[in-house]
N, C-alpha and C. Protein backbone atom coordinates (compact mmCIF):
# COMPACT_ATOMS: atom_id res chain seq x y z
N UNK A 1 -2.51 4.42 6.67
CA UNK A 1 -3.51 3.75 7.47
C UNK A 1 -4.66 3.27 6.59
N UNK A 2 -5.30 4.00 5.57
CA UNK A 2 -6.34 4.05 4.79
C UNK A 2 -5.81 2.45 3.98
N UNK A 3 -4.20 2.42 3.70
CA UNK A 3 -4.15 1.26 3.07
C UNK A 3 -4.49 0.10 3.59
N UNK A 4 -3.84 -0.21 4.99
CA UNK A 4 -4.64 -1.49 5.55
C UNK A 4 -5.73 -1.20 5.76
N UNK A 5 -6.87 -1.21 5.52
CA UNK A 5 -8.25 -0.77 5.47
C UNK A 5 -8.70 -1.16 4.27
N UNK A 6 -8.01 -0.94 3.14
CA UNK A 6 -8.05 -0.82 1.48
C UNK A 6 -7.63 -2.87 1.68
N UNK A 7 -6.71 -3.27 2.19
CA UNK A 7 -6.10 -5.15 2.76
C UNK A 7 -7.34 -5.44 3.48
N UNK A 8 -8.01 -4.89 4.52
CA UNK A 8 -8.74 -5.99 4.92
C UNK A 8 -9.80 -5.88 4.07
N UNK A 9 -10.57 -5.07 3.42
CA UNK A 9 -11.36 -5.15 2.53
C UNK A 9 -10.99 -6.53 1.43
N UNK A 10 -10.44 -5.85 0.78
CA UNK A 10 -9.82 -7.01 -0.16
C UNK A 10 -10.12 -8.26 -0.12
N UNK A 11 -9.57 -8.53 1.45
CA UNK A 11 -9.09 -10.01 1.75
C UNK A 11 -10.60 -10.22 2.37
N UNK A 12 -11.80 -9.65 2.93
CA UNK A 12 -12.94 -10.19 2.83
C UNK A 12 -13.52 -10.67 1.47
N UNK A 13 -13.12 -9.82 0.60
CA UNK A 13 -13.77 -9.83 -1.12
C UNK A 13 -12.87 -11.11 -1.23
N UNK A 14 -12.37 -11.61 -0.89
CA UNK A 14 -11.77 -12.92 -1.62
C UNK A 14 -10.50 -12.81 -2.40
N UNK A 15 -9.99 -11.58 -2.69
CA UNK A 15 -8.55 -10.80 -3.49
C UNK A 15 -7.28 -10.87 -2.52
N UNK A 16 -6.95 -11.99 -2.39
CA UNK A 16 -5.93 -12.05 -1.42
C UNK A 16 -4.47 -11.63 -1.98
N UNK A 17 -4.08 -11.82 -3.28
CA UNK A 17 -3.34 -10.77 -3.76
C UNK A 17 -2.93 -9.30 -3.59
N UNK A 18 -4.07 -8.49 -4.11
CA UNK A 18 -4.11 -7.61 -3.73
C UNK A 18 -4.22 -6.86 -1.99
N UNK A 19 -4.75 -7.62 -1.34
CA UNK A 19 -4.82 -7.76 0.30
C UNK A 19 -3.28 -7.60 0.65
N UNK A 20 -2.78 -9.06 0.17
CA UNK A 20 -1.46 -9.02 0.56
C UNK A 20 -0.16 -7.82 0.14
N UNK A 21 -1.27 -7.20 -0.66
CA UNK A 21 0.16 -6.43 -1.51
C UNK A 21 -0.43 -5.17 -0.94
N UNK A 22 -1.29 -4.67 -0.39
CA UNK A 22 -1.73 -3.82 0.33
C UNK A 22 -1.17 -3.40 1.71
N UNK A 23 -0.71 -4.99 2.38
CA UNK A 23 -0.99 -4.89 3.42
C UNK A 23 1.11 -4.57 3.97
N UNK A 24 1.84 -5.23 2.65
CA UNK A 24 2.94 -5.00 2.22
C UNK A 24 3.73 -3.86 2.17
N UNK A 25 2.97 -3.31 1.36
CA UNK A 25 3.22 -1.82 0.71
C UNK A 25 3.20 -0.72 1.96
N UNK A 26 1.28 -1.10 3.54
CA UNK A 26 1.64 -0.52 4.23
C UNK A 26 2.29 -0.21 5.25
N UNK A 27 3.22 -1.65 5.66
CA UNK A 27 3.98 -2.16 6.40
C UNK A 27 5.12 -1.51 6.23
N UNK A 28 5.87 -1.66 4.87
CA UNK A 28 7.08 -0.94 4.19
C UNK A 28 6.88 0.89 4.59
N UNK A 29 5.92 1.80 4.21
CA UNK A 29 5.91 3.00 4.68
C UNK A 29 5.50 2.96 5.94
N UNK A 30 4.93 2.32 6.78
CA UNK A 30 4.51 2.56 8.21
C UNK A 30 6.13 2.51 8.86
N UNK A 31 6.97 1.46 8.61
CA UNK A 31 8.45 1.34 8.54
C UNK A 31 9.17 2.27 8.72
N UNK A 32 9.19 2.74 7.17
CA UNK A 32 9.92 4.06 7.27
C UNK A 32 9.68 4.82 7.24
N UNK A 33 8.23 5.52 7.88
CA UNK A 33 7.86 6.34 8.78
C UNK A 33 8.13 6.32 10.38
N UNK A 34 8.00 5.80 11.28
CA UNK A 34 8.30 5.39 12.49
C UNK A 34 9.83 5.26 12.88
N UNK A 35 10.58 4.87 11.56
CA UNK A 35 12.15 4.80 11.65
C UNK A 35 12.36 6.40 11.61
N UNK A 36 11.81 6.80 10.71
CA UNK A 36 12.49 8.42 10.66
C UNK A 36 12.17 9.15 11.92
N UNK A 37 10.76 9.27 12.69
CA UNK A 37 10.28 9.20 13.33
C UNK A 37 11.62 9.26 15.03
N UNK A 38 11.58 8.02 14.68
CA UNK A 38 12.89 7.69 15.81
C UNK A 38 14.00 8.60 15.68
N UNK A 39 14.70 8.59 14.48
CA UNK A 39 15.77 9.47 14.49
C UNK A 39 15.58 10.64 14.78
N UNK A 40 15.01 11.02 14.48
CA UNK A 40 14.01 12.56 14.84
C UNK A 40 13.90 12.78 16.35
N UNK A 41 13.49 11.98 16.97
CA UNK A 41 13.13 12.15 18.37
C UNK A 41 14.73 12.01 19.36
N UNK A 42 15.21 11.31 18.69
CA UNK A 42 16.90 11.04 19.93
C UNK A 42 16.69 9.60 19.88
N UNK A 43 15.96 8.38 19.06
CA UNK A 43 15.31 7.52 19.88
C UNK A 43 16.99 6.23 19.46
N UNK A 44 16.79 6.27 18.29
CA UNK A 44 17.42 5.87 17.27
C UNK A 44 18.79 6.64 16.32
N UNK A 45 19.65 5.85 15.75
CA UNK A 45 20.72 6.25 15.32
C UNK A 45 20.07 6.66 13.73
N UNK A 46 21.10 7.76 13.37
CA UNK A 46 20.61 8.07 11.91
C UNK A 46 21.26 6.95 10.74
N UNK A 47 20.37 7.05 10.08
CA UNK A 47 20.44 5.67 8.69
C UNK A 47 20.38 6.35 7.64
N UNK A 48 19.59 7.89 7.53
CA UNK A 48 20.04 8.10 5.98
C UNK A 48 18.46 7.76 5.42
N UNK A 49 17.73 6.98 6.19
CA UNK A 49 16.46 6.68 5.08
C UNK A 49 15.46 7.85 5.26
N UNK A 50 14.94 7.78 4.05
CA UNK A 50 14.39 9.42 3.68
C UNK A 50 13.05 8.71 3.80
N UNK A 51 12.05 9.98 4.75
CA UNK A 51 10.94 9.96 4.82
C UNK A 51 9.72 9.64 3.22
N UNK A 52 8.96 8.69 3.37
CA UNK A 52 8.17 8.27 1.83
C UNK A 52 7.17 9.52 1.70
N UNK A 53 7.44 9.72 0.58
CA UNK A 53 6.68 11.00 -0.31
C UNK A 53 7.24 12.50 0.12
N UNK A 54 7.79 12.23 0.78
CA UNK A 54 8.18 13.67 1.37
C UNK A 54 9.26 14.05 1.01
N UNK A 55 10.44 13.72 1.41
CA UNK A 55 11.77 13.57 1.29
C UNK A 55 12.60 13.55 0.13
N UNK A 56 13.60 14.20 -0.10
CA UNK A 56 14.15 14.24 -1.43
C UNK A 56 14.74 12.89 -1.41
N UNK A 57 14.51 11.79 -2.66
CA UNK A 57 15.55 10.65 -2.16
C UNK A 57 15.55 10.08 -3.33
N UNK A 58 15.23 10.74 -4.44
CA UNK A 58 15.70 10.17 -5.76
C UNK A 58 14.82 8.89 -6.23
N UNK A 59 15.90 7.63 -5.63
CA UNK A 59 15.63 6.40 -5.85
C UNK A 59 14.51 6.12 -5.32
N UNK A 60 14.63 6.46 -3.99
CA UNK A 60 13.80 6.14 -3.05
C UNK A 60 12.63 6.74 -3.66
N UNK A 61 11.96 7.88 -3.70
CA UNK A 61 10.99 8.80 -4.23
C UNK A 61 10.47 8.15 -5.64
N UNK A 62 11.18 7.67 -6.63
CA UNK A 62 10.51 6.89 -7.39
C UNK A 62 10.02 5.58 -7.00
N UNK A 63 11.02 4.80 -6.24
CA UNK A 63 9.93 3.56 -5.62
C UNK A 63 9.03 3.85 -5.13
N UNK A 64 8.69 5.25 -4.00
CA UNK A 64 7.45 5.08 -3.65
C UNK A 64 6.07 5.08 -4.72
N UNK A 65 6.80 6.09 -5.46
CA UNK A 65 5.76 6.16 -6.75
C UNK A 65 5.34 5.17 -7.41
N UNK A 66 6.32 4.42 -7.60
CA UNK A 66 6.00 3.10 -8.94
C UNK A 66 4.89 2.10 -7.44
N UNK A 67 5.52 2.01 -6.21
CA UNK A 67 4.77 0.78 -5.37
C UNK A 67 3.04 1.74 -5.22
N UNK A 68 3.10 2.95 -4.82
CA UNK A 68 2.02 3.67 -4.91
C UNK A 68 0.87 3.27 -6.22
N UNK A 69 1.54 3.29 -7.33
CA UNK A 69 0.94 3.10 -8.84
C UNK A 69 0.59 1.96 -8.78
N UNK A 70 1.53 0.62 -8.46
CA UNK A 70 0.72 -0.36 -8.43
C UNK A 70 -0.42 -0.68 -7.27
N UNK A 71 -0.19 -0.39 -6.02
CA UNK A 71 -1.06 -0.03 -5.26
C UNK A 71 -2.82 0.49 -5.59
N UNK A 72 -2.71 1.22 -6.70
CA UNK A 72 -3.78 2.07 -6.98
C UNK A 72 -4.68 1.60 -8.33
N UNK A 73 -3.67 0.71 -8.88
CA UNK A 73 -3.92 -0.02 -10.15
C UNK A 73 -4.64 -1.74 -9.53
N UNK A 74 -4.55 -2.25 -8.01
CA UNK A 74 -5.59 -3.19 -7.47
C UNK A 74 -6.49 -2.75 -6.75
N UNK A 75 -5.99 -1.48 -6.00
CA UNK A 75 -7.26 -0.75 -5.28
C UNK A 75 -8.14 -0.27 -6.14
N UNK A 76 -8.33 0.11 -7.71
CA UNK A 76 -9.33 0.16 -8.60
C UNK A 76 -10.53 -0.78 -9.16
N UNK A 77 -9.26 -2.36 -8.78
CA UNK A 77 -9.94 -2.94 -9.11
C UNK A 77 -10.33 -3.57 -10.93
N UNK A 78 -9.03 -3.92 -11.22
CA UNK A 78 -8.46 -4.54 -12.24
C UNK A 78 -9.25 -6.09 -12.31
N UNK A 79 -9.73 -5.91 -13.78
CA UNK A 79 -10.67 -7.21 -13.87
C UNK A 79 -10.04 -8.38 -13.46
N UNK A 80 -10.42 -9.37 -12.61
CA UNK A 80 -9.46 -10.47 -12.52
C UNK A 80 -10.28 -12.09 -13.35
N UNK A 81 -10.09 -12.95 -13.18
CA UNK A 81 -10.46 -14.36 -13.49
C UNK A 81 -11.71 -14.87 -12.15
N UNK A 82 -12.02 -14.43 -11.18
CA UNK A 82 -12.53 -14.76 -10.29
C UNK A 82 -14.06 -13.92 -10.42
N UNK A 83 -13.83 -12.82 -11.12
CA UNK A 83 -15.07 -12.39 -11.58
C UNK A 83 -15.49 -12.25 -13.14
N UNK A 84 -15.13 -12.67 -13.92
CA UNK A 84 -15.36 -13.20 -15.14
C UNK A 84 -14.89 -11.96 -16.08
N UNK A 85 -13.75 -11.47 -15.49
CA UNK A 85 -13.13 -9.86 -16.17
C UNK A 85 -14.22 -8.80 -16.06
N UNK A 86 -15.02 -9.15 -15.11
CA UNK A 86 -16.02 -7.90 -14.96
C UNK A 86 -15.28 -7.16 -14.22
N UNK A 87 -15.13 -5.58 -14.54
CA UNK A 87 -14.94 -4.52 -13.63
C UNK A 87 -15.22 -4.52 -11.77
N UNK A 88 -14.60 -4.92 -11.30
CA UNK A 88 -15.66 -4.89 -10.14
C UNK A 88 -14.65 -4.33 -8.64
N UNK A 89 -14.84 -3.25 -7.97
CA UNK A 89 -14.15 -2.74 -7.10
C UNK A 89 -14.07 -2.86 -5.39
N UNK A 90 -13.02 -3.54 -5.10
CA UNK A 90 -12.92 -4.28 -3.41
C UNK A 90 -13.80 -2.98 -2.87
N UNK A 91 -13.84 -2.08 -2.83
CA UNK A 91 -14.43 -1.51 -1.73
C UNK A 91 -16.26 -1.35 -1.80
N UNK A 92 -16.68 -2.39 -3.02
CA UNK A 92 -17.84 -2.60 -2.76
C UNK A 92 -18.52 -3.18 -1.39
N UNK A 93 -19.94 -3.08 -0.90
CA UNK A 93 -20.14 -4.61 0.44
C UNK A 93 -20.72 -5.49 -0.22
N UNK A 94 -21.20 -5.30 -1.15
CA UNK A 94 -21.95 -6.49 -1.74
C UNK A 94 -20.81 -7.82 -2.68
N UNK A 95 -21.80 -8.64 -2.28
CA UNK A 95 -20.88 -10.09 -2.97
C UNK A 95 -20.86 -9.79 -4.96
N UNK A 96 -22.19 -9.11 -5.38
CA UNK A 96 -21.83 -8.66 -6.41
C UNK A 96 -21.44 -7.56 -6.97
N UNK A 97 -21.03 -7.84 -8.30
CA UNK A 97 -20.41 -6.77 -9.07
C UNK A 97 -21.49 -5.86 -9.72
């Protein structure tokens, strides 16, 4: 949840990249959370997809990691061209850095 929060920020700051890849990333685990979710309850047929961060799933468990990492590497706030490679972090309110 905290991630779309982390997207609309962003995408006020003008970082629509990162917004979008925020908003991506929380779509994909909100996903397959709610899918597992289902199976769990009777709602839905089982698929096999393993709960994110939790779940033993190998493959799966490293993608979350690597999409997490990049996740955390725009939510820091990686110098871009739009602010002159100054350090500067979306979850500021101010227009400056």
């Amino acid at each position: 949840m905290r991630s779309l929060y982390i997207g609309l920020w962003a995408e006020r700051a003008g970082r629509l990249f990162p917004a979008y890849l925020a908003y991506g990333l929380s779509i994909m685990w909100i996903g397959q959370i709610l899918i597992n979710v289902g199976v769990n309850v009777g709602l839905l047929p089982t698929k096999g997809l393993t709960l994110p961060f939790l779940s033993y799933g190998g493959s799966s468990l490293v993608v979350c990691c690597i999409s997490l990492g990049i996740f955390a590497a725009y939510r820091l706030g990686a110098p871009s061209s739009a602010t002159g490679g100054r350090q500067c972090s979306i979850i500021k309110r101010s227009t400056k850095c």
